[in-house]
N, C-alpha and C. Protein backbone atom coordinates (compact mmCIF):
# COMPACT_ATOMS: atom_id res chain seq x y z
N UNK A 1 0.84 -1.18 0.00
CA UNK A 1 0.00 0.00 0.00
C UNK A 1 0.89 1.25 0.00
N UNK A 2 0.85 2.41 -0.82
CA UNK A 2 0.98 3.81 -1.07
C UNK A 2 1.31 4.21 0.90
N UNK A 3 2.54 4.68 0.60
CA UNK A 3 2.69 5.89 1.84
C UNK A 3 2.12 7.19 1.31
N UNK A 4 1.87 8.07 2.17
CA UNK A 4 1.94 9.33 2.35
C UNK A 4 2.49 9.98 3.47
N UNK A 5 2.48 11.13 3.44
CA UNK A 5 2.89 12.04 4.36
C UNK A 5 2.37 13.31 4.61
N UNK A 6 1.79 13.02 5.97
CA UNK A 6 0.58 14.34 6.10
C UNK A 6 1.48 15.35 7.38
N UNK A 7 2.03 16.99 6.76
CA UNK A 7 2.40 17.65 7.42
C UNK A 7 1.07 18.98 7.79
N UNK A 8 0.72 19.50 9.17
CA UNK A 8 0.41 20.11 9.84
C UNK A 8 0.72 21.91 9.24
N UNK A 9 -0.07 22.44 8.33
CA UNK A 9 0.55 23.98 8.17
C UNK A 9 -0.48 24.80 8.62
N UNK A 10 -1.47 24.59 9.02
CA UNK A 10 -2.02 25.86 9.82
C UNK A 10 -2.47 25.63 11.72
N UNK A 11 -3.19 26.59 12.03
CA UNK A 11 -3.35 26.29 13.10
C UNK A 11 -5.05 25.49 13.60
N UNK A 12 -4.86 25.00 14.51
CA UNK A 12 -6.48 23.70 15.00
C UNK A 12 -7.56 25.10 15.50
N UNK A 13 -6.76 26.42 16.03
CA UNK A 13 -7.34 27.11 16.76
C UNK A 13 -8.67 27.70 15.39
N UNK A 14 -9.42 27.62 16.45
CA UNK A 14 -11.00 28.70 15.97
C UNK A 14 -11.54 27.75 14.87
N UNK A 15 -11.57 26.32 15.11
CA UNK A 15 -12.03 25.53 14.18
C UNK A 15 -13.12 24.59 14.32
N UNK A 16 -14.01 24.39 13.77
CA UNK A 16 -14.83 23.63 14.35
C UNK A 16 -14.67 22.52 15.33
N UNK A 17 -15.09 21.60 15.99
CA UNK A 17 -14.43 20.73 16.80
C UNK A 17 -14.09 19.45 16.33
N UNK A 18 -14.91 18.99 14.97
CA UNK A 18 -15.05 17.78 13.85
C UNK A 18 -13.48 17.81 13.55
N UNK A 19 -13.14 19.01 13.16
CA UNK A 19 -11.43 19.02 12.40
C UNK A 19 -10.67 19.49 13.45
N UNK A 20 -10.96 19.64 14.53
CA UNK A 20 -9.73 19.31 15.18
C UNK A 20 -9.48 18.01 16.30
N UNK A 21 -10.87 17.29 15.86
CA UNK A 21 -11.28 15.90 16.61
C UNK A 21 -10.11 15.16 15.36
N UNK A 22 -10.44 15.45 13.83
CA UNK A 22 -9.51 14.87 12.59
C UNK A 22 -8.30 15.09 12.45
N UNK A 23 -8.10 16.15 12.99
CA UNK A 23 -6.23 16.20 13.04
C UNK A 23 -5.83 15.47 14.29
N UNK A 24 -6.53 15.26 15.48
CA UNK A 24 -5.64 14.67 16.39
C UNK A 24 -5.74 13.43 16.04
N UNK A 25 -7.16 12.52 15.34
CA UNK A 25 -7.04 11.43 14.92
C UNK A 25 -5.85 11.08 13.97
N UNK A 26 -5.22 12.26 13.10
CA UNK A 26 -4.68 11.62 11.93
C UNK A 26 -3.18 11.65 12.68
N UNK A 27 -3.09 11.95 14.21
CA UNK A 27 -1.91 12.24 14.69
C UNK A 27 -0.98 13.32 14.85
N UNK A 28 -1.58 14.55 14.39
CA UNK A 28 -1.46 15.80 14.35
C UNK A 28 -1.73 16.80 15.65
N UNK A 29 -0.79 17.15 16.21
CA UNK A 29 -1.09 18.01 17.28
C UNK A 29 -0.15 19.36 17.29
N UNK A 30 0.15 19.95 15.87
CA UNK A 30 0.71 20.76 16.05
C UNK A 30 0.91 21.66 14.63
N UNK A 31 1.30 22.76 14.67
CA UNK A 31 1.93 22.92 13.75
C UNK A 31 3.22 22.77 13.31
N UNK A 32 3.31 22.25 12.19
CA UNK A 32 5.01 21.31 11.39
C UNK A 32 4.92 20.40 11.50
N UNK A 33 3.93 19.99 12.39
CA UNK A 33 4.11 17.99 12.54
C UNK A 33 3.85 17.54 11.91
N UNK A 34 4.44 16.37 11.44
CA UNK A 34 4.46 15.36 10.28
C UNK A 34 4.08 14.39 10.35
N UNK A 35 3.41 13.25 10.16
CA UNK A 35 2.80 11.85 10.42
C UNK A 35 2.68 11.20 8.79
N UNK A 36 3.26 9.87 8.73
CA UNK A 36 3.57 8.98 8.01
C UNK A 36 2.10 8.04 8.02
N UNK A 37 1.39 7.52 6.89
CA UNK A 37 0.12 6.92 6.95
C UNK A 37 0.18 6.25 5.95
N UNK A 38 -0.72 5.05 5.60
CA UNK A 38 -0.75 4.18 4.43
C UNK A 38 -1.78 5.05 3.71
N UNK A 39 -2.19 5.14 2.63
CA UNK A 39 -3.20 5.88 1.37
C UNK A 39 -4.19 4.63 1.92
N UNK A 40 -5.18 4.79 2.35
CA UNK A 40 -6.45 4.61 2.22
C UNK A 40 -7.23 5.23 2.68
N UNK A 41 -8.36 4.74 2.09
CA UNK A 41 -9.98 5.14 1.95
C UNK A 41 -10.35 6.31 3.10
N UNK A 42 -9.98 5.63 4.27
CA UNK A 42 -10.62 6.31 5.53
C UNK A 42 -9.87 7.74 5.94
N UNK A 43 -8.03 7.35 5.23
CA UNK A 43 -7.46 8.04 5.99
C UNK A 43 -7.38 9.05 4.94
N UNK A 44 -7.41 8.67 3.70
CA UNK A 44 -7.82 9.87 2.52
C UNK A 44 -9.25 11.19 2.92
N UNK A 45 -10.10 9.98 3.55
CA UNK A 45 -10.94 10.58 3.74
C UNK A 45 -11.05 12.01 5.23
N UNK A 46 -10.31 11.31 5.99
CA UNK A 46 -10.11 12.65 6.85
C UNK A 46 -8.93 13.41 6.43
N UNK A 47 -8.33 13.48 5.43
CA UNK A 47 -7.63 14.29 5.20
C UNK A 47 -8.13 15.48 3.93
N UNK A 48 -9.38 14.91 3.56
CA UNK A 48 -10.48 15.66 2.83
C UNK A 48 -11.04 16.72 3.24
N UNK A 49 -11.47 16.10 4.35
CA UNK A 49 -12.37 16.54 6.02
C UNK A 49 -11.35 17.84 6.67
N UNK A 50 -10.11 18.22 6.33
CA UNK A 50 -9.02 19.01 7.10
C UNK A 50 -8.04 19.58 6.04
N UNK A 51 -7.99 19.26 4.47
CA UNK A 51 -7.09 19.81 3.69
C UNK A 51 -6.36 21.03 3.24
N UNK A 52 -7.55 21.86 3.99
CA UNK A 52 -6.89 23.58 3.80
C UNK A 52 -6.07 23.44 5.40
N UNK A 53 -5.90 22.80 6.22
CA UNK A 53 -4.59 22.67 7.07
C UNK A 53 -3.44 21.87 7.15
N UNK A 54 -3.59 21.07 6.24
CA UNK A 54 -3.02 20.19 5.55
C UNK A 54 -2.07 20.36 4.71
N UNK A 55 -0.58 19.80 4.40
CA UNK A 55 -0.28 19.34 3.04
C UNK A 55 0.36 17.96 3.17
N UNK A 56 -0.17 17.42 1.73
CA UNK A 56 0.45 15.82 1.63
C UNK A 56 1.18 15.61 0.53
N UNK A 57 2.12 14.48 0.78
CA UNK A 57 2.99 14.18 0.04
C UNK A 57 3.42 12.84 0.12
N UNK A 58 3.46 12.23 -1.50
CA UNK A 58 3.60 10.50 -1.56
C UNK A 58 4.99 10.33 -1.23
N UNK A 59 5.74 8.99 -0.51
CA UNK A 59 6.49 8.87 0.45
C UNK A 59 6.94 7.98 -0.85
């Protein structure tokens, strides 16, 4: 399965509570932080759910 790499560029603050319930799920608690994930379905999918704080990149 496809790596990716989901880095942290904005901030969780003043955000609904859904996306910042999705960044701590995807392992994200910060800004710059980086977390390593397999490409699937679910995890594509919360990174849908959070992409304007987001950037990703195939590993």
């Amino acid at each position: 399965m496809e790596k990716i790499k989901v880095v942290q560029l904005r901030s969780s603050i003043k955000r609904i509570k859904s996306q910042k319930r999705t960044l701590e799920a995807l392992g994200l608690r910060g800004i710059g932080k980086e977390v390593i994930h397999n490409s699937s379905p679910s995890i594509l999918g919360m990174i849908k759910k959070v992409e304007h704080l987001v950037s990703v990149v195939k590993v």
